[in-house]
PDB file of N, CA and C in Angstrom:
ATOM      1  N   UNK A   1       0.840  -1.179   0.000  1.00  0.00           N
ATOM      2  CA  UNK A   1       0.000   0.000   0.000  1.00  0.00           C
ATOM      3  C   UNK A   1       0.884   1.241   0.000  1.00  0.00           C
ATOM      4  N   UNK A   2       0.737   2.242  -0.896  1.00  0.00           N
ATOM      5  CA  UNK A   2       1.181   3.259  -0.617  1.00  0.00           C
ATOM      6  C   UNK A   2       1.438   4.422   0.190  1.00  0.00           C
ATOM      7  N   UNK A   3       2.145   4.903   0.703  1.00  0.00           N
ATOM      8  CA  UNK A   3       2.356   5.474   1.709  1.00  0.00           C
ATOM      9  C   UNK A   3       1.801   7.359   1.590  1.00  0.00           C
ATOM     10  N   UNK A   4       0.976   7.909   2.325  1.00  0.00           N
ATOM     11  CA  UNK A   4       0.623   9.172   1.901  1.00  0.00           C
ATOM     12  C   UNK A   4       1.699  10.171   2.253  1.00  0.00           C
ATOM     13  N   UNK A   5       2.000  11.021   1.250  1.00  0.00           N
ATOM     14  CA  UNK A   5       2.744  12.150   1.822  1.00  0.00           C
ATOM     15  C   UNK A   5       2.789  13.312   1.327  1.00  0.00           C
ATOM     16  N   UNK A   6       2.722  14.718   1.734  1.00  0.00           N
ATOM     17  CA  UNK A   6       2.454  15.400   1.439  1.00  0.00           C
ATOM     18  C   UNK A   6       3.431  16.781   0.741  1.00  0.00           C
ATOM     19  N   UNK A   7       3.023  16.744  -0.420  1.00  0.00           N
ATOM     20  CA  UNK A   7       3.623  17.869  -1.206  1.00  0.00           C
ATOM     21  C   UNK A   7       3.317  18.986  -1.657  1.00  0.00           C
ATOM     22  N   UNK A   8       3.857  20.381  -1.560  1.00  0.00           N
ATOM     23  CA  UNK A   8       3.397  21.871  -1.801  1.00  0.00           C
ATOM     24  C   UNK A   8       3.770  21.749  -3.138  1.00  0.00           C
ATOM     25  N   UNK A   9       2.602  22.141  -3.712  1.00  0.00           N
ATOM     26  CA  UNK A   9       2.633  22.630  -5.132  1.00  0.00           C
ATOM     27  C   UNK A   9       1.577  23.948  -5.528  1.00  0.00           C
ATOM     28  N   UNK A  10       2.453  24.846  -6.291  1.00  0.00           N
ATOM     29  CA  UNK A  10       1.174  25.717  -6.156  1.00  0.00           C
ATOM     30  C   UNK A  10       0.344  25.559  -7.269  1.00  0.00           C
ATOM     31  N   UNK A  11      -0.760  26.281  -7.153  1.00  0.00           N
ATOM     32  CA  UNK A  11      -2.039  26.246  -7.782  1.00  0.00           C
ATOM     33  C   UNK A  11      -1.880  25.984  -9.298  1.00  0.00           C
ATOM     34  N   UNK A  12      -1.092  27.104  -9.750  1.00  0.00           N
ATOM     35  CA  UNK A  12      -0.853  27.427 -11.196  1.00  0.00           C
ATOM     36  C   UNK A  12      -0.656  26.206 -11.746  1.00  0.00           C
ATOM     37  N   UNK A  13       0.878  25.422 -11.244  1.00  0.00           N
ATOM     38  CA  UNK A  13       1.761  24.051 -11.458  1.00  0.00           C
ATOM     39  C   UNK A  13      -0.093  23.202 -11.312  1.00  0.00           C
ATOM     40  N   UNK A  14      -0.272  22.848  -9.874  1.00  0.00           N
ATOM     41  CA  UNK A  14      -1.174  21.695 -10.071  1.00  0.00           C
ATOM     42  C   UNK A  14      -2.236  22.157 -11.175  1.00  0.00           C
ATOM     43  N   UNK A  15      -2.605  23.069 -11.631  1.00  0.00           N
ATOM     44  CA  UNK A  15      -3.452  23.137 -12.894  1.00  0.00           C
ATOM     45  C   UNK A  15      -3.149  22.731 -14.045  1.00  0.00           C
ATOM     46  N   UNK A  16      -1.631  22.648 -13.928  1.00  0.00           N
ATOM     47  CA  UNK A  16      -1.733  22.167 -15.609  1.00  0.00           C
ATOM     48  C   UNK A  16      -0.901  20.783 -15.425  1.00  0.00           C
ATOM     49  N   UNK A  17      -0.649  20.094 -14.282  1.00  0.00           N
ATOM     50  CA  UNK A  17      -0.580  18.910 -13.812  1.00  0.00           C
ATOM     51  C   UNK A  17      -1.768  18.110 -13.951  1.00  0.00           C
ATOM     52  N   UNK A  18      -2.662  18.843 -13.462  1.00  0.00           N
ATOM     53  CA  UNK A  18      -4.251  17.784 -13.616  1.00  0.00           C
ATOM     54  C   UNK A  18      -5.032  17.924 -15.334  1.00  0.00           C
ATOM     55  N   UNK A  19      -4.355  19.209 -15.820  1.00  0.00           N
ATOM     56  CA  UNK A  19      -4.851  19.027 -17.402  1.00  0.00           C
ATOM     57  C   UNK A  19      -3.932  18.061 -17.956  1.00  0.00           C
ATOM     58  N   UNK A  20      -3.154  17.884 -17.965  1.00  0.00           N
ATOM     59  CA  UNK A  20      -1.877  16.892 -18.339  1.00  0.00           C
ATOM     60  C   UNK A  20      -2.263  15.199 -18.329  1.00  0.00           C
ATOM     61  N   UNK A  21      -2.647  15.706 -16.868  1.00  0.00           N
ATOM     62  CA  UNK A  21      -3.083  13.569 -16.480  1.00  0.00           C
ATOM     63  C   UNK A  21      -4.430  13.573 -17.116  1.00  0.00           C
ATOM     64  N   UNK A  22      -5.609  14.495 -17.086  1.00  0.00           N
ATOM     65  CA  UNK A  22      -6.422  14.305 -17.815  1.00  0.00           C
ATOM     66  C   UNK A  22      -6.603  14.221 -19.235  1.00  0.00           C
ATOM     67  N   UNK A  23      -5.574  14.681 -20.173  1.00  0.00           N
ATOM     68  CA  UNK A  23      -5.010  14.538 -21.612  1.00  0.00           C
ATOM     69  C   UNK A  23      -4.458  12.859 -21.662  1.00  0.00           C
ATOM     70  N   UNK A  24      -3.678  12.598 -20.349  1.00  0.00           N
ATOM     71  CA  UNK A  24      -3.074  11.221 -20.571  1.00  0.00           C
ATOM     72  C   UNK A  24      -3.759   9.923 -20.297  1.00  0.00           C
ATOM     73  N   UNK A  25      -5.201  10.234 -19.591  1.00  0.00           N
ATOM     74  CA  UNK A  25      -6.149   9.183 -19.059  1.00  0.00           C
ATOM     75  C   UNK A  25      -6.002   8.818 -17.940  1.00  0.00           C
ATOM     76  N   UNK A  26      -5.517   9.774 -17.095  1.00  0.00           N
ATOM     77  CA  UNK A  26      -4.532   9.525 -15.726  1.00  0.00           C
ATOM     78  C   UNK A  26      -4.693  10.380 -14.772  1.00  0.00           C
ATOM     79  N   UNK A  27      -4.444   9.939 -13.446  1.00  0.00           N
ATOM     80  CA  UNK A  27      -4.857  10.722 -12.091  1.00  0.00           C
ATOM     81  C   UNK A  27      -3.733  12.126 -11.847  1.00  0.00           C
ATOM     82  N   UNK A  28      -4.458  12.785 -11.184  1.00  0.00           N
ATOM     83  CA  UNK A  28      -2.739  13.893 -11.024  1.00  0.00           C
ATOM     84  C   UNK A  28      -1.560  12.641 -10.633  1.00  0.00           C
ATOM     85  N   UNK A  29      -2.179  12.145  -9.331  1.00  0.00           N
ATOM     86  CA  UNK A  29      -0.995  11.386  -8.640  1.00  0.00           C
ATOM     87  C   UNK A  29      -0.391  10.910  -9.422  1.00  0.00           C
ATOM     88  N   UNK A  30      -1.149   9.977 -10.654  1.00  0.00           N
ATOM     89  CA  UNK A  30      -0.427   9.017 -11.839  1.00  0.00           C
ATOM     90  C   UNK A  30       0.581   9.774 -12.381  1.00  0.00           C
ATOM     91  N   UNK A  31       0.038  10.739 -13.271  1.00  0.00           N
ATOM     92  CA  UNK A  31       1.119  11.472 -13.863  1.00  0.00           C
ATOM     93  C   UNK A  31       2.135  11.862 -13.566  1.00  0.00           C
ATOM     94  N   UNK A  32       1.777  12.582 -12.013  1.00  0.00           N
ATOM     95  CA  UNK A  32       2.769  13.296 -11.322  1.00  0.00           C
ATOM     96  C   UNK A  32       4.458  12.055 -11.176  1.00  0.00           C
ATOM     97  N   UNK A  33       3.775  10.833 -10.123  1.00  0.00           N
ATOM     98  CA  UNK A  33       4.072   9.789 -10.296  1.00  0.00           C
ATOM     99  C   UNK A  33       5.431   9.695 -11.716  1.00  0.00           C
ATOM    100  N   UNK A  34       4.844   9.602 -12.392  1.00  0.00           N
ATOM    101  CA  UNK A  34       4.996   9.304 -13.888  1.00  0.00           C
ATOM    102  C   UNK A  34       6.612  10.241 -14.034  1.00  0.00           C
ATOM    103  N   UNK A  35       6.047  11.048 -13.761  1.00  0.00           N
ATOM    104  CA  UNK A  35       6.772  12.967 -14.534  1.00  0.00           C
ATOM    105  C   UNK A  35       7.970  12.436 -13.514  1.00  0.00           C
ATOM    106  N   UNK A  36       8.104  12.371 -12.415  1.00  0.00           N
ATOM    107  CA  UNK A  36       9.289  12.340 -11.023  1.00  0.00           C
ATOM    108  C   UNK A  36      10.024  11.616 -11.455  1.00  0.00           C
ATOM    109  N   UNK A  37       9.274   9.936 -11.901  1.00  0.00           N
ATOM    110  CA  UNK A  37      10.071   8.771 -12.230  1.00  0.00           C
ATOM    111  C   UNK A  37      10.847   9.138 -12.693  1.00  0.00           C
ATOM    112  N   UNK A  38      10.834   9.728 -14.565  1.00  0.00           N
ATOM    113  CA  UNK A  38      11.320  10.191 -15.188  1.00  0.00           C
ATOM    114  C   UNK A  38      12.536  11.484 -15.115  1.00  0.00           C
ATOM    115  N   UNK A  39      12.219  12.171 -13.906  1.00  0.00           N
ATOM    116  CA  UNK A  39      13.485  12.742 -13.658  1.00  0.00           C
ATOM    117  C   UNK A  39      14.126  12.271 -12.947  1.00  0.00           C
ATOM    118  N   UNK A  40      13.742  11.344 -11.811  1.00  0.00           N
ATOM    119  CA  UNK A  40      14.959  10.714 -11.799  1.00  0.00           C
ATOM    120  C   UNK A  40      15.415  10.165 -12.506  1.00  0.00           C
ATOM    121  N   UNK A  41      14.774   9.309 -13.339  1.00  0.00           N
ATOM    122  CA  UNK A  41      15.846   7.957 -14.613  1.00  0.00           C
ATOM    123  C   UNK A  41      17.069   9.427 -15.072  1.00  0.00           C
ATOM    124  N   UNK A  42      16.335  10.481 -15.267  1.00  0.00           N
ATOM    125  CA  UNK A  42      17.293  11.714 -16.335  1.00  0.00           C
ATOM    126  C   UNK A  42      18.452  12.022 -15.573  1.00  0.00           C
ATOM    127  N   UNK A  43      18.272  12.470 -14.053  1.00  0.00           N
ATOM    128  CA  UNK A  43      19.735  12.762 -13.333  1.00  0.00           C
ATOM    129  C   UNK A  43      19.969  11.412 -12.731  1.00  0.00           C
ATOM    130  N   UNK A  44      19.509  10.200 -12.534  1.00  0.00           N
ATOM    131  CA  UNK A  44      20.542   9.021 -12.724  1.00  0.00           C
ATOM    132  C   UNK A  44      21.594   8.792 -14.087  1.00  0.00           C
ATOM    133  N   UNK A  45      21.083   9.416 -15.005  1.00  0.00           N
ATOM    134  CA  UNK A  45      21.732   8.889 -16.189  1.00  0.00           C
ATOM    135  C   UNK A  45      22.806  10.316 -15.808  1.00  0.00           C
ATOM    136  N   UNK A  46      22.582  11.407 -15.824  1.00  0.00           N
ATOM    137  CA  UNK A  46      23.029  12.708 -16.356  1.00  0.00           C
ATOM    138  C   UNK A  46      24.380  12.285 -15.056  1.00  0.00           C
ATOM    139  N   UNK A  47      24.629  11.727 -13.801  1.00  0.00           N
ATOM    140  CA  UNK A  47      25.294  11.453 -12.782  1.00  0.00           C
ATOM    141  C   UNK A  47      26.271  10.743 -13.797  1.00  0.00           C
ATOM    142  N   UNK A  48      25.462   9.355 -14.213  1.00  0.00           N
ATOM    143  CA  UNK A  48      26.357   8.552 -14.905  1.00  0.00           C
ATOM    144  C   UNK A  48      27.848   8.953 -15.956  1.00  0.00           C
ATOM    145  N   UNK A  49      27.108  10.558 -16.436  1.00  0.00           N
ATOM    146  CA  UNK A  49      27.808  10.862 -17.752  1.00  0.00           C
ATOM    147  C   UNK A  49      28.974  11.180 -17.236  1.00  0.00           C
ATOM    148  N   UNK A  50      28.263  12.353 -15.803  1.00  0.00           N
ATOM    149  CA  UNK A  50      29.464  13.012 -14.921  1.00  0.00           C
ATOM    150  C   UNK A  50      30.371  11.637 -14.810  1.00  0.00           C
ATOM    151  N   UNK A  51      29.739  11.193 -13.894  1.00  0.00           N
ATOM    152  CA  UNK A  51      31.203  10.236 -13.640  1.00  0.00           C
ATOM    153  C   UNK A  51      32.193   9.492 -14.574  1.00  0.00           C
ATOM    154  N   UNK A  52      31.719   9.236 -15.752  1.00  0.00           N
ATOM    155  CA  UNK A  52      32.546   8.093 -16.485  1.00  0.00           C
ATOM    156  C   UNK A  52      32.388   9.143 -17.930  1.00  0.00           C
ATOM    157  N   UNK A  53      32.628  10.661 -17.200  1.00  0.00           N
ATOM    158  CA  UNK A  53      33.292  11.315 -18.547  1.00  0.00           C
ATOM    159  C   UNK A  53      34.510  11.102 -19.040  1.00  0.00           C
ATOM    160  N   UNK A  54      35.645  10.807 -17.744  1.00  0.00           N
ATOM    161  CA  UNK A  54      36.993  10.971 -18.177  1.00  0.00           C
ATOM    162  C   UNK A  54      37.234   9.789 -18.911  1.00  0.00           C
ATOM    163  N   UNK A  55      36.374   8.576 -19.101  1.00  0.00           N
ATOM    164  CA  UNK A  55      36.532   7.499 -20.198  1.00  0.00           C
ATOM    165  C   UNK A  55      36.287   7.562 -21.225  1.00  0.00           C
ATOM    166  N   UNK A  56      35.040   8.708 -21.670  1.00  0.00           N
ATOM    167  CA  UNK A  56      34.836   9.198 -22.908  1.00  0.00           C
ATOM    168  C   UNK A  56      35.725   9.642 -23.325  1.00  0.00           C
ATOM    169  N   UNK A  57      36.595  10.320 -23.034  1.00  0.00           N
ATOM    170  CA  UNK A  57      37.887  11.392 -23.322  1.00  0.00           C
ATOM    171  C   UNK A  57      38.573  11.110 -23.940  1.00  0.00           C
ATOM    172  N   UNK A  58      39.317  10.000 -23.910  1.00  0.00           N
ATOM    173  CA  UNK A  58      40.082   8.920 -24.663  1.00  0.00           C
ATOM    174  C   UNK A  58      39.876   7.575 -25.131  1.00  0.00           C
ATOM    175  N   UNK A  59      38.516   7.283 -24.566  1.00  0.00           N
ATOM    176  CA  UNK A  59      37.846   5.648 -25.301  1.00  0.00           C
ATOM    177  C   UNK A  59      38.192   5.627 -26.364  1.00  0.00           C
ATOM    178  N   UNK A  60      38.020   4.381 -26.823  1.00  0.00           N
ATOM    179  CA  UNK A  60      38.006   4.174 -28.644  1.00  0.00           C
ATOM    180  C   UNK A  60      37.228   2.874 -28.326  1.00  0.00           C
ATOM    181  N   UNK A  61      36.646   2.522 -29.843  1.00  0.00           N
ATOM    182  CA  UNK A  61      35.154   1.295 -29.801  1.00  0.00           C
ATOM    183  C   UNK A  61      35.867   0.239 -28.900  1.00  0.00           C
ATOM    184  N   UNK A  62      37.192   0.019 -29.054  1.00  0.00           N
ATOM    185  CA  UNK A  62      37.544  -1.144 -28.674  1.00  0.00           C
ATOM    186  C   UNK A  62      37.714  -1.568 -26.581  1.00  0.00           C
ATOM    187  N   UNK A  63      37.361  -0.180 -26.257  1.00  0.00           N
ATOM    188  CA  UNK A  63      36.963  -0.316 -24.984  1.00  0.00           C
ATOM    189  C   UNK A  63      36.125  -0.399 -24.155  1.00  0.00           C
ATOM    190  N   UNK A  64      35.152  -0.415 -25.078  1.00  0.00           N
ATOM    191  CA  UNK A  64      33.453  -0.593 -24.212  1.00  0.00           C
ATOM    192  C   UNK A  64      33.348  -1.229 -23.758  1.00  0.00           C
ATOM    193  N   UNK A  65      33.562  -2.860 -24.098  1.00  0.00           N
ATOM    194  CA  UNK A  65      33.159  -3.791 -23.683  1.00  0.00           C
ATOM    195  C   UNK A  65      33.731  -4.054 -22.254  1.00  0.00           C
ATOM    196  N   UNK A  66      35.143  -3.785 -22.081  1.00  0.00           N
ATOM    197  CA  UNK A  66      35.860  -3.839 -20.699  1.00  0.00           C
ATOM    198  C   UNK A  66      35.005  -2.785 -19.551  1.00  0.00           C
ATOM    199  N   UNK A  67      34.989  -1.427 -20.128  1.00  0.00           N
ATOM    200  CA  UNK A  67      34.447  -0.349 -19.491  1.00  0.00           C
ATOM    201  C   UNK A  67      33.358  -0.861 -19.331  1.00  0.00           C
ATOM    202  N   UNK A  68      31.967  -1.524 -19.837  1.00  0.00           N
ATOM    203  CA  UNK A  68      30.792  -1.795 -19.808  1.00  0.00           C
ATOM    204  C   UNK A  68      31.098  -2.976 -18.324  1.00  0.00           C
ATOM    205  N   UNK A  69      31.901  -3.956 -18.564  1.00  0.00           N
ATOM    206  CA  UNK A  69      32.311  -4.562 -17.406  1.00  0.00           C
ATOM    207  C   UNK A  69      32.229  -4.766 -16.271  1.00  0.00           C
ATOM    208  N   UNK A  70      33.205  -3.005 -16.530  1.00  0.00           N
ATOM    209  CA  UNK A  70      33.760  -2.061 -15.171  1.00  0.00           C
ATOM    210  C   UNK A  70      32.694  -2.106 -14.374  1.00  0.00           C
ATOM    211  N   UNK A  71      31.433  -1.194 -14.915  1.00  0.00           N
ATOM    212  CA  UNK A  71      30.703  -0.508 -14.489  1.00  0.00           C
ATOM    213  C   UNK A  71      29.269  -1.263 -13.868  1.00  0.00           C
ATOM    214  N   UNK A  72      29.456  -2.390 -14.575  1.00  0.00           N
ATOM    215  CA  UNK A  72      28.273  -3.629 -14.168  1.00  0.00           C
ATOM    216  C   UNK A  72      28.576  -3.694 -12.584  1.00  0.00           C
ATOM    217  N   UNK A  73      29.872  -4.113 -13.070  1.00  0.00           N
ATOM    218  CA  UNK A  73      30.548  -4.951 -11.578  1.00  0.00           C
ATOM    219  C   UNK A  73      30.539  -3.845 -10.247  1.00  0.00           C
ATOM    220  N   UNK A  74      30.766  -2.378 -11.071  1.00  0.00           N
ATOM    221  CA  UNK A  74      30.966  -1.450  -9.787  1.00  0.00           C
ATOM    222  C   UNK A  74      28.675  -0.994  -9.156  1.00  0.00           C
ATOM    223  N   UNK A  75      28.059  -1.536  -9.749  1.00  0.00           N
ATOM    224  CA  UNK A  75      26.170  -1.297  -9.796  1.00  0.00           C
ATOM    225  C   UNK A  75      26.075  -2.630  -8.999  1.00  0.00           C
ATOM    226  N   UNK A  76      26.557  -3.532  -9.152  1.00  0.00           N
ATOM    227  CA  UNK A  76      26.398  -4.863  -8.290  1.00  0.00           C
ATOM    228  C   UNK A  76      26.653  -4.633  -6.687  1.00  0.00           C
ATOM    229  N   UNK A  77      27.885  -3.743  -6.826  1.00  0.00           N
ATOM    230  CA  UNK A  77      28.668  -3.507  -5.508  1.00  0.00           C
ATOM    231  C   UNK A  77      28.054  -2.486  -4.956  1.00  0.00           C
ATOM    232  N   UNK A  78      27.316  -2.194  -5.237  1.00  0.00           N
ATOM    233  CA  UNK A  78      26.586  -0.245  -4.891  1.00  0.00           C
ATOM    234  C   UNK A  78      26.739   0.228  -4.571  1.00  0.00           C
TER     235      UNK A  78
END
């Protein structure tokens, strides 16, 4: 069961939050829901870039696969 908790949003924002979920067939919560997920997946990834820029820098194709590796093994370890 989900847990209730409470968030300030003002009026303006939740208005076009609830036109949004109602365009999508969906509750504010759903959408809202929805919209958060999605920024996180964006600054999980955008973290990712930060960190394993300095491999971009000098990679070439032939290192992905090791680097891809790397990075499994270091998500396992968390």
């Amino acid at each position: 069961m989900a847990t209730h908790n409470t968030v300030s949003i003002p009026p303006e924002l939740m208005a076009q939050i609830e036109a949004a979920a109602q365009d999508a067939n969906q509750t504010p919560d759903e959408w809202a829901i929805k919209a958060m997920q999605k920024q996180l997946e964006e600054n999980r990834w955008q973290n990712m870039l930060r960190r394993n820029e300095r491999y971009a820098l000098n990679m070439t194709e032939e290192d992905v696969p090791e680097i891809t590796h790397q990075v499994r093994l270091e998500r396992r370890r968390g």
